[in-house]
Protein backbone atom coordinates (compact mmCIF):
# COMPACT_ATOMS: atom_id res chain seq x y z
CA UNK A 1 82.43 88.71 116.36
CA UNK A 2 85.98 87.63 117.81
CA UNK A 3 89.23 88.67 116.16
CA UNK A 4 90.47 85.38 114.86
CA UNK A 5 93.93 84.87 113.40
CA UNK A 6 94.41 81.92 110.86
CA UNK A 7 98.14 80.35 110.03
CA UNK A 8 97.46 77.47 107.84
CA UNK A 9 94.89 77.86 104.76
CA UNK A 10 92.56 74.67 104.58
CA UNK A 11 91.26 75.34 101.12
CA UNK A 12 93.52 75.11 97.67
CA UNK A 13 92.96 79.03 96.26
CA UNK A 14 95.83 80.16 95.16
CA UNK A 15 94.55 83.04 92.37
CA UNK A 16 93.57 86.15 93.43
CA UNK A 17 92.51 88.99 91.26
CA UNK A 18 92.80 92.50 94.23
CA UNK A 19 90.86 95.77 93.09
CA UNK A 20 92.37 99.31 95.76
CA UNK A 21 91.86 102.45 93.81
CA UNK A 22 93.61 104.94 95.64
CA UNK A 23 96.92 105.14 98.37
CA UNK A 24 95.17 104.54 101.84
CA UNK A 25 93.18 101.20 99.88
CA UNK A 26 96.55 100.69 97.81
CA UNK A 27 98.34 100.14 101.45
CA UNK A 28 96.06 98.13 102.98
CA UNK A 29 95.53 95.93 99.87
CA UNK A 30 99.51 95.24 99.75
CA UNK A 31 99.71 94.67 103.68
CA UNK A 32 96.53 91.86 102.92
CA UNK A 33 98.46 90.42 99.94
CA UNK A 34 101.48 90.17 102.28
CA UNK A 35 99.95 88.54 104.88
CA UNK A 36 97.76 86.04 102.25
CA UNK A 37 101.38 85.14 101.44
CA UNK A 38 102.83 84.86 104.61
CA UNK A 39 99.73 82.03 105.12
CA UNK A 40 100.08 80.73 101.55
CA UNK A 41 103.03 81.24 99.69
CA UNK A 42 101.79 79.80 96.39
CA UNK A 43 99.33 82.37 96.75
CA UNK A 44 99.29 84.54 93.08
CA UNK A 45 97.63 88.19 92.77
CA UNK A 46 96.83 90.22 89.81
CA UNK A 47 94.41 93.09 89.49
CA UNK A 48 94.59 97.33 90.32
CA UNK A 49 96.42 99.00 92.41
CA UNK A 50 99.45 101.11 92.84
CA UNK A 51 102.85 100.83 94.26
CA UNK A 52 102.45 99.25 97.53
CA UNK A 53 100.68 96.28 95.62
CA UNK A 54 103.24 96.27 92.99
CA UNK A 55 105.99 96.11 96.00
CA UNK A 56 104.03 93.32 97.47
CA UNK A 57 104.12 90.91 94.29
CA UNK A 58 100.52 92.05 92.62
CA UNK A 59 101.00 92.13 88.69
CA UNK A 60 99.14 95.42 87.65
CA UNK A 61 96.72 95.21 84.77
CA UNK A 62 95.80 99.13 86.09
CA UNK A 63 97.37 101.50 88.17
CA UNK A 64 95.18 103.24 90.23
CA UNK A 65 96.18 106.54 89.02
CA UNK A 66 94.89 106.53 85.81
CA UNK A 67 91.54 105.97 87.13
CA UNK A 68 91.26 107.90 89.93
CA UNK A 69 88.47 110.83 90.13
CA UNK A 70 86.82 112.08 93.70
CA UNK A 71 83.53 114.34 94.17
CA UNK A 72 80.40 113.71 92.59
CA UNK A 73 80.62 116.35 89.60
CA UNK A 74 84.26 115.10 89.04
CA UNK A 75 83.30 111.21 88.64
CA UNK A 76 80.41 112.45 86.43
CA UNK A 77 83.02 114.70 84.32
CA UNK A 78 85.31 111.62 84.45
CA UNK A 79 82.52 108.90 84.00
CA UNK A 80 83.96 108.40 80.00
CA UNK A 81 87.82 107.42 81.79
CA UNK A 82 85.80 105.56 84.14
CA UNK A 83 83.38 103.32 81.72
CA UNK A 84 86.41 102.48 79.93
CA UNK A 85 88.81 101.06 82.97
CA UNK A 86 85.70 99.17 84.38
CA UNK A 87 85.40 97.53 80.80
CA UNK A 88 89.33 97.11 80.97
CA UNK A 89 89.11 95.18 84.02
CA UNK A 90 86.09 93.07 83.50
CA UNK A 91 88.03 91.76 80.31
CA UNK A 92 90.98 90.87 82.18
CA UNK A 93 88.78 89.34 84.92
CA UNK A 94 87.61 86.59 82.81
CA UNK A 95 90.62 86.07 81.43
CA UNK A 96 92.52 85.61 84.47
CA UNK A 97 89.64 83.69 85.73
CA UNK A 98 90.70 83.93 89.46
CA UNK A 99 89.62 81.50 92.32
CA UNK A 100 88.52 84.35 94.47
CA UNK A 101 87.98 88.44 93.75
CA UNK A 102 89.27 90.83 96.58
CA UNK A 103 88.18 94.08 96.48
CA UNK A 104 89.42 97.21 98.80
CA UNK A 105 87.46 99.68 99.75
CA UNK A 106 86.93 102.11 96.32
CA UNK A 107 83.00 101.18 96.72
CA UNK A 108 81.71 103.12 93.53
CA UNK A 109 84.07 100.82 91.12
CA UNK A 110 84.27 97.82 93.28
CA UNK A 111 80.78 97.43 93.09
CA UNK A 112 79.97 97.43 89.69
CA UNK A 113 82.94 94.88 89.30
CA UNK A 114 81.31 92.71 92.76
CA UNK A 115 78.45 92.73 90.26
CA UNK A 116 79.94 91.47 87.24
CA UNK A 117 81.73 88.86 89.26
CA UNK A 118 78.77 87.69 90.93
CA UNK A 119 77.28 87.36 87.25
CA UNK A 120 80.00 85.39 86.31
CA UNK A 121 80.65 82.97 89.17
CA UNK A 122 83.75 84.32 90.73
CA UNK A 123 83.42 84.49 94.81
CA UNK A 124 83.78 87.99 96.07
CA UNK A 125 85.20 89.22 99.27
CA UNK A 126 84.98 92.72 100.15
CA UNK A 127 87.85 93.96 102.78
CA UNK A 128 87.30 97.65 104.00
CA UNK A 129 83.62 97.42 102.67
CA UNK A 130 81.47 100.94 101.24
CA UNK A 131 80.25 103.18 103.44
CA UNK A 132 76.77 102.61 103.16
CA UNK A 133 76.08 103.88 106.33
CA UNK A 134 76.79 107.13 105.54
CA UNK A 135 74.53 107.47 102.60
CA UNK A 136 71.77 105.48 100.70
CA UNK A 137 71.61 102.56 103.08
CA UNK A 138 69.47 100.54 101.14
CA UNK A 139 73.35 100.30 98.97
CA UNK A 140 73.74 97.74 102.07
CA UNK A 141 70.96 94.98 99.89
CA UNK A 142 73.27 95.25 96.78
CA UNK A 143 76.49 94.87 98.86
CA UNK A 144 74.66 91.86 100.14
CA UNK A 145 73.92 90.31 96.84
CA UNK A 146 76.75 90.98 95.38
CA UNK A 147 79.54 89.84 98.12
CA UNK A 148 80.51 86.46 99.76
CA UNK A 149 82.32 87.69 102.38
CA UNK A 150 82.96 91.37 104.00
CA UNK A 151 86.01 92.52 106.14
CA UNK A 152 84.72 95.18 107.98
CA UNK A 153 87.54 97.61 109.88
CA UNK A 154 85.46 100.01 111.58
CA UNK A 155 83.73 98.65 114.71
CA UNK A 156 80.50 100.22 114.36
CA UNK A 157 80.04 98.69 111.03
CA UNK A 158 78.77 95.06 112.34
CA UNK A 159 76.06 96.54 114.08
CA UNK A 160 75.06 98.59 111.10
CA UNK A 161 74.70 95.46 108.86
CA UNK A 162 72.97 93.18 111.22
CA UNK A 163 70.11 95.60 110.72
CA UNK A 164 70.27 94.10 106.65
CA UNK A 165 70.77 90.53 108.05
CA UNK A 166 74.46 90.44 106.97
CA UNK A 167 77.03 88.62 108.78
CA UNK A 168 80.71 90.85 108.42
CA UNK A 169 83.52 89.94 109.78
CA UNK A 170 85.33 92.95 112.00
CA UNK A 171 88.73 92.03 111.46
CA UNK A 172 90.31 95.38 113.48
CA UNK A 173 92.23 97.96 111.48
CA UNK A 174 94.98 97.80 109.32
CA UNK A 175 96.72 101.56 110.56
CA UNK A 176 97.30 99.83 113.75
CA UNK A 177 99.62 97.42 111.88
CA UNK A 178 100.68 99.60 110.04
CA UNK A 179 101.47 102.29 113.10
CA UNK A 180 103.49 99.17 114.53
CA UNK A 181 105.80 98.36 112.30
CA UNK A 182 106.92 102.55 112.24
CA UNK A 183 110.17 103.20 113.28
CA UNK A 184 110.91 106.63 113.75
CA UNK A 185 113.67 108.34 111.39
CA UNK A 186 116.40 109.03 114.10
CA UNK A 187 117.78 112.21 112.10
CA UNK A 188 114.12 113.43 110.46
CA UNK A 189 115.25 117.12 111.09
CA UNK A 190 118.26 117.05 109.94
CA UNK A 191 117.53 115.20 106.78
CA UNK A 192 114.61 117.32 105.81
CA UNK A 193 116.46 120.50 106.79
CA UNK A 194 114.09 121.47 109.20
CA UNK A 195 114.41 123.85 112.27
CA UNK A 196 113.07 122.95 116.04
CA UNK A 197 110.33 125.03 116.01
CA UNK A 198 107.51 123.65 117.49
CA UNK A 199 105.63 122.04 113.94
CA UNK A 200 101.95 122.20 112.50
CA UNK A 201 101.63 119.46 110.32
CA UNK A 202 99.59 119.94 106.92
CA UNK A 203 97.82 116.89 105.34
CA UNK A 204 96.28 117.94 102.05
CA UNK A 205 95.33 114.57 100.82
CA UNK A 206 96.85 112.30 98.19
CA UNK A 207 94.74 113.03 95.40
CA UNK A 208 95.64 115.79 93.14
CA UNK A 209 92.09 117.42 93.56
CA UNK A 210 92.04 117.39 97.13
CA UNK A 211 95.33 119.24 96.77
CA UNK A 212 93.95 121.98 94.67
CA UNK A 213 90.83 122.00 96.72
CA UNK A 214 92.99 122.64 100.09
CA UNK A 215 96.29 123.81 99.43
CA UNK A 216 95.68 127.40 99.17
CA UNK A 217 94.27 128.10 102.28
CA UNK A 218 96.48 125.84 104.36
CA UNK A 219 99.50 128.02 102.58
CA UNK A 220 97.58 131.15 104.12
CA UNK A 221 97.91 129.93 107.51
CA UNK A 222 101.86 130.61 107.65
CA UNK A 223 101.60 134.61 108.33
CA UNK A 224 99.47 133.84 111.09
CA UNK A 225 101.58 131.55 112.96
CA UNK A 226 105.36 132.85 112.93
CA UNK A 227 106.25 131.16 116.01
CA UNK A 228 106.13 127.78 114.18
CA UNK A 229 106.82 125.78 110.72
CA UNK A 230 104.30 124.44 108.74
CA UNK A 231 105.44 121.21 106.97
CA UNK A 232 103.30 119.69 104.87
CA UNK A 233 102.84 115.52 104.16
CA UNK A 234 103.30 114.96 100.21
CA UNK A 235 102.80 111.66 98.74
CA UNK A 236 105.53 110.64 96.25
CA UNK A 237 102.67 109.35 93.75
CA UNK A 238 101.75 112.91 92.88
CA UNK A 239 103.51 115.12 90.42
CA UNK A 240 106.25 117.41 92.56
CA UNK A 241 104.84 120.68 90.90
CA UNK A 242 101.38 119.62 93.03
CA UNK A 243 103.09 121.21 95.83
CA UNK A 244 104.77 124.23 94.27
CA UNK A 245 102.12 126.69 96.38
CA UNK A 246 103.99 125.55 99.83
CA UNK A 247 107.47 125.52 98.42
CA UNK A 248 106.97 129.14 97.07
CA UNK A 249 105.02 129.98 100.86
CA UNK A 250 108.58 128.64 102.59
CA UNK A 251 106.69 125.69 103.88
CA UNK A 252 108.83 122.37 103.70
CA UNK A 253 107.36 119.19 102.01
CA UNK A 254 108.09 116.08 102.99
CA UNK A 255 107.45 113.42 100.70
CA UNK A 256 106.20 109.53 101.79
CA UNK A 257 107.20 110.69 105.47
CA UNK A 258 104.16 110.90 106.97
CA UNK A 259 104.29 109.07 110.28
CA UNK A 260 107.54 110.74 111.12
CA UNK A 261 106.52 113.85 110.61
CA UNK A 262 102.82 112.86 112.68
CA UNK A 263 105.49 111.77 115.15
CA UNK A 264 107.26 115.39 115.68
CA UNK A 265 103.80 117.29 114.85
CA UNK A 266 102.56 119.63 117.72
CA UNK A 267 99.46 120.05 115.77
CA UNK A 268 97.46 119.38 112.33
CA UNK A 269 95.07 120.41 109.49
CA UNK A 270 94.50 116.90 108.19
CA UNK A 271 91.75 116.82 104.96
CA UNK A 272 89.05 113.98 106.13
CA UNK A 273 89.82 111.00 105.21
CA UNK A 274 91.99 108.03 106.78
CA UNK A 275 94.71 110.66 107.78
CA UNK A 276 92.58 111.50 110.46
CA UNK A 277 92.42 108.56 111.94
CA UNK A 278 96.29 108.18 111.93
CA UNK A 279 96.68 111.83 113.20
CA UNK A 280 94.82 110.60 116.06
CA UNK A 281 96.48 107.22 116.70
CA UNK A 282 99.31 109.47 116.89
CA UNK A 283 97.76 111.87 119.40
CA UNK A 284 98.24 114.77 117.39
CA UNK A 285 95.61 117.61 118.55
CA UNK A 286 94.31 118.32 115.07
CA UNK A 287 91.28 120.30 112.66
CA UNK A 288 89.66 118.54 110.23
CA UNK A 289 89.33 119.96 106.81
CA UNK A 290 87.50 119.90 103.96
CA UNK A 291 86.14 120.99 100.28
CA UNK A 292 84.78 120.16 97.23
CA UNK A 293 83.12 121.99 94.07
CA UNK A 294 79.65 123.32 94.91
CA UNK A 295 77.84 121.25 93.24
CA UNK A 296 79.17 118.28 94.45
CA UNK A 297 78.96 119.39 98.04
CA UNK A 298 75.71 120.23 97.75
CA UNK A 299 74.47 116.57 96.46
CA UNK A 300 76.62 114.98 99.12
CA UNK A 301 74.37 117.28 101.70
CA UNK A 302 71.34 116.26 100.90
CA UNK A 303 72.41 112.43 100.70
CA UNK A 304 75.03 111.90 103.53
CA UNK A 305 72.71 110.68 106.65
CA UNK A 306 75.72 111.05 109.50
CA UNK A 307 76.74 114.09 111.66
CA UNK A 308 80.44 113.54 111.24
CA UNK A 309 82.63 113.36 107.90
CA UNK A 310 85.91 112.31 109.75
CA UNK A 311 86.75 108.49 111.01
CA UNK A 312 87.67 110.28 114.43
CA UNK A 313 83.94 111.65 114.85
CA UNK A 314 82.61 108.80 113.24
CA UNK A 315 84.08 106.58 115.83
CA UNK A 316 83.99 107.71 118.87
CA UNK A 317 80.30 108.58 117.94
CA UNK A 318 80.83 112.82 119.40
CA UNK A 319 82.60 115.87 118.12
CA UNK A 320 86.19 114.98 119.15
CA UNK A 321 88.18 117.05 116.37
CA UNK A 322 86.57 120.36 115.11
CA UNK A 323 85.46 119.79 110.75
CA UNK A 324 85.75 122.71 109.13
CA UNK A 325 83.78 121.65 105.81
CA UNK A 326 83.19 123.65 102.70
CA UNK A 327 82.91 127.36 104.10
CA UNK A 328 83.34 126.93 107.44
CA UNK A 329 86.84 126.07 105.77
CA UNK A 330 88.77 129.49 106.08
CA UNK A 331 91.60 130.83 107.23
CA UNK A 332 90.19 132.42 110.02
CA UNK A 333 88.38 129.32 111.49
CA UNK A 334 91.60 127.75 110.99
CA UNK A 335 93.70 130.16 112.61
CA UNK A 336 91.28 130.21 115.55
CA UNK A 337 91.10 126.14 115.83
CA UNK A 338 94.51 126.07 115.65
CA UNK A 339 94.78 128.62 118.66
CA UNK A 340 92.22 126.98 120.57
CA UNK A 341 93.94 123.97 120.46
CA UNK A 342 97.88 125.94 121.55
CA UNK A 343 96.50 127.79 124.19
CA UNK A 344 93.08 125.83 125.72
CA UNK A 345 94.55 122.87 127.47
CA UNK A 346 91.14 121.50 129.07
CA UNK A 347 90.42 121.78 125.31
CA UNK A 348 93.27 119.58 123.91
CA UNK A 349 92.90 117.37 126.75
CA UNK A 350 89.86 116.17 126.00
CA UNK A 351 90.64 115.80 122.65
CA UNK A 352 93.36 113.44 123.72
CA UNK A 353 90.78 111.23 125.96
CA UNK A 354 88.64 111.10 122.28
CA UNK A 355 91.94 109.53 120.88
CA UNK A 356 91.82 107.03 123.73
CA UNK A 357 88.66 106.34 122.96
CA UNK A 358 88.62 105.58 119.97
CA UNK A 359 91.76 103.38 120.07
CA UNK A 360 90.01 101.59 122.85
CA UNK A 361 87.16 100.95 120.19
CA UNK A 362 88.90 100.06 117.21
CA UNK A 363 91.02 97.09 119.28
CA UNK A 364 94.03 95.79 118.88
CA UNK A 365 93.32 93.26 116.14
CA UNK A 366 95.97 92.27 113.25
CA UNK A 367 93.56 93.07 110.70
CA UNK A 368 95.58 92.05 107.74
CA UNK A 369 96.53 88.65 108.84
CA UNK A 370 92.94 88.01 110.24
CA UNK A 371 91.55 88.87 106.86
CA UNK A 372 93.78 87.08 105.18
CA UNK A 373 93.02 83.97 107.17
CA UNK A 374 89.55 84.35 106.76
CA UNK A 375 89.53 84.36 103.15
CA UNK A 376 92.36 81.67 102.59
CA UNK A 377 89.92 79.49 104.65
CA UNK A 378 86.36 80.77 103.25
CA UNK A 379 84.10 77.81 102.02
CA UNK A 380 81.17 79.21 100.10
């Protein structure tokens, strides 16, 4: 299907109750609620979220943070905080009694509350939708019954559905509007007190347990590489102690700067996740990283049913950035990535045609104001 872009809203919704659960789905729900607005100004939001949806005029009943847990041995060692938010949220659900219930991405919450909505009457539209694909398809039948709408942003997606007679709407994908509206810092050196050595980039995630899980060996990579600096991408939401492993290293952090510092990068060790998409949009050569507890990895092995873990991969449907996952994580396959990538230039330029791949796949779609038109005019 068409990108389609909607100005005027033909129906009368004006209360919206939006569910993100972490800062990639915290973004992307703001930039929606922005745009929603934009169409509809009477438009109203409450729900979860974080800062970006608080900045865009969402009233939080929960912020994300409180909630958040990753891994499957974490969310079962967390399932107690869990239990309790979901009942938090249902409550306030029904009282708030919206017209319509957005949910973004966060698929094993969301759908437990797509559920309860269904149960209870409220419409549900589902932007940035699970990724069944990846494991348990048969997830797709539940997504089915328990959605009105879904906003898919990953092009492959469509197809996958059909297959469960399911009718998404690809709307395009919200980094690109995001990426636009970037304006480079003009003194980001300076400010950050950084030299001009030529800089790796170091994306550890934006979750405190990602952090933990990657820091260490990303901080080991700093001996091997004199010739350049190592900055790494922190995320203002965590505690500042989170990255006291890099400060004590020598490596610079740079907090809520991420594009400008994709924008300088020579190269990156970005954990999976939507980083690695914007590392690539950027055309930043980069390694994909990535670890959990053992037991967790080891369930997610036998379940996950596609070759790739990163977006890039995923995408462009080949090995276009190298994943070094679980073991294969160490310093020495990083050090040796890393050089492959500095001194291998048939290697790093087709890496760079993978980039223009998958840009060339993903389109060049306004995904949040396409969305947002689609639900402001949804009839059930």
């Amino acid at each position: 299907m068409g990108l389609t872009t909607y100005f005027l809203p033909l129906t009368k919704l004006t209360k919206f109750y939006i569910i993100s659960g972490e800062r990639s789905g915290d973004l992307h729900a703001s930039n929606l609620v922005l745009a929603m607005q934009k169409l509809d100004p009477n438009s109203k939001f409450r729900g979860m979220g974080g800062a970006y949806s608080k900045d865009a005029g969402v009233v939080l009943a929960v912020d994300y943070s409180e909630v958040a847990v990753m891994g499957f041995l974490e969310v079962v060692l967390g399932f107690r905080k869990v239990l309790k938010y979901l009942s938090l949220i249902k409550k306030d659900l029904l009282l708030y009694r919206p017209d319509a219930l957005i949910l973004v991405d966060y698929g094993g919450f969301n759908m437990k509350i797509a559920a309860f909505a269904k149960e209870n009457g409220i419409p549900v539209h589902y932007y940035i939708p699970p990724k069944v694909w990846a494991w348990n398809q048969k997830r797709a039948l539940k997504l089915k019954a328990f959605t009105d709408q879904i906003y898919s942003i990953l092009p492959f997606e469509p197809e996958f559905f059909e297959k469960y007679d399911m009718n998404v709407h690809y709307v395009g994908n919200p980094l690109l509007d995001e990426i636009r509206k970037f304006k480079p810092h003009d003194f980001f050196f300076q400010k950050n007190e950084l030299s001009y050595q030529p800089i790796i980039a170091l994306l550890p995630g934006s979750r405190k347990q990602e952090i933990n899980a990657m820091l260490d060996r990303m901080v080991s990579l700093v001996k091997e590489f004199p010739n350049a600096q190592f900055v790494i991408a922190g995320v203002g939401s965590l505690p500042s102690a989170a990255y006291d492993p890099a400060r004590t290293a020598g490596i610079r952090v740079v907090i809520d700067q991420t594009y400008d510092l994709l924008s300088h990068a020579t190269a990156a060790v970005v954990t999976s996740g939507t980083a690695t998409l914007e590392t690539a949009l950027f055309r930043v050569p980069q390694v994909v990283v990535y670890r959990t507890s053992a037991i967790s990895y080891r369930i997610a092995k036998n379940l996950i049913s596609v070759p790739y873990i990163s977006l890039v991969n995923l995408i462009a449907g080949k090995e276009v950035v190298k994943e070094l996952i679980q073991d294969d994580f160490s310093v020495e396959n990083l050090k040796n990535e890393l050089n492959r990538i500095f001194s291998n230039v048939v290697y790093k330029g087709e890496m760079l045609q993978g980039y223009d791949l998958i840009k060339e796949r993903i389109g060049e779609g306004s995904a949040s104001i396409t969305a947002a038109g689609l639900i402001l005019n949804f009839k059930k």
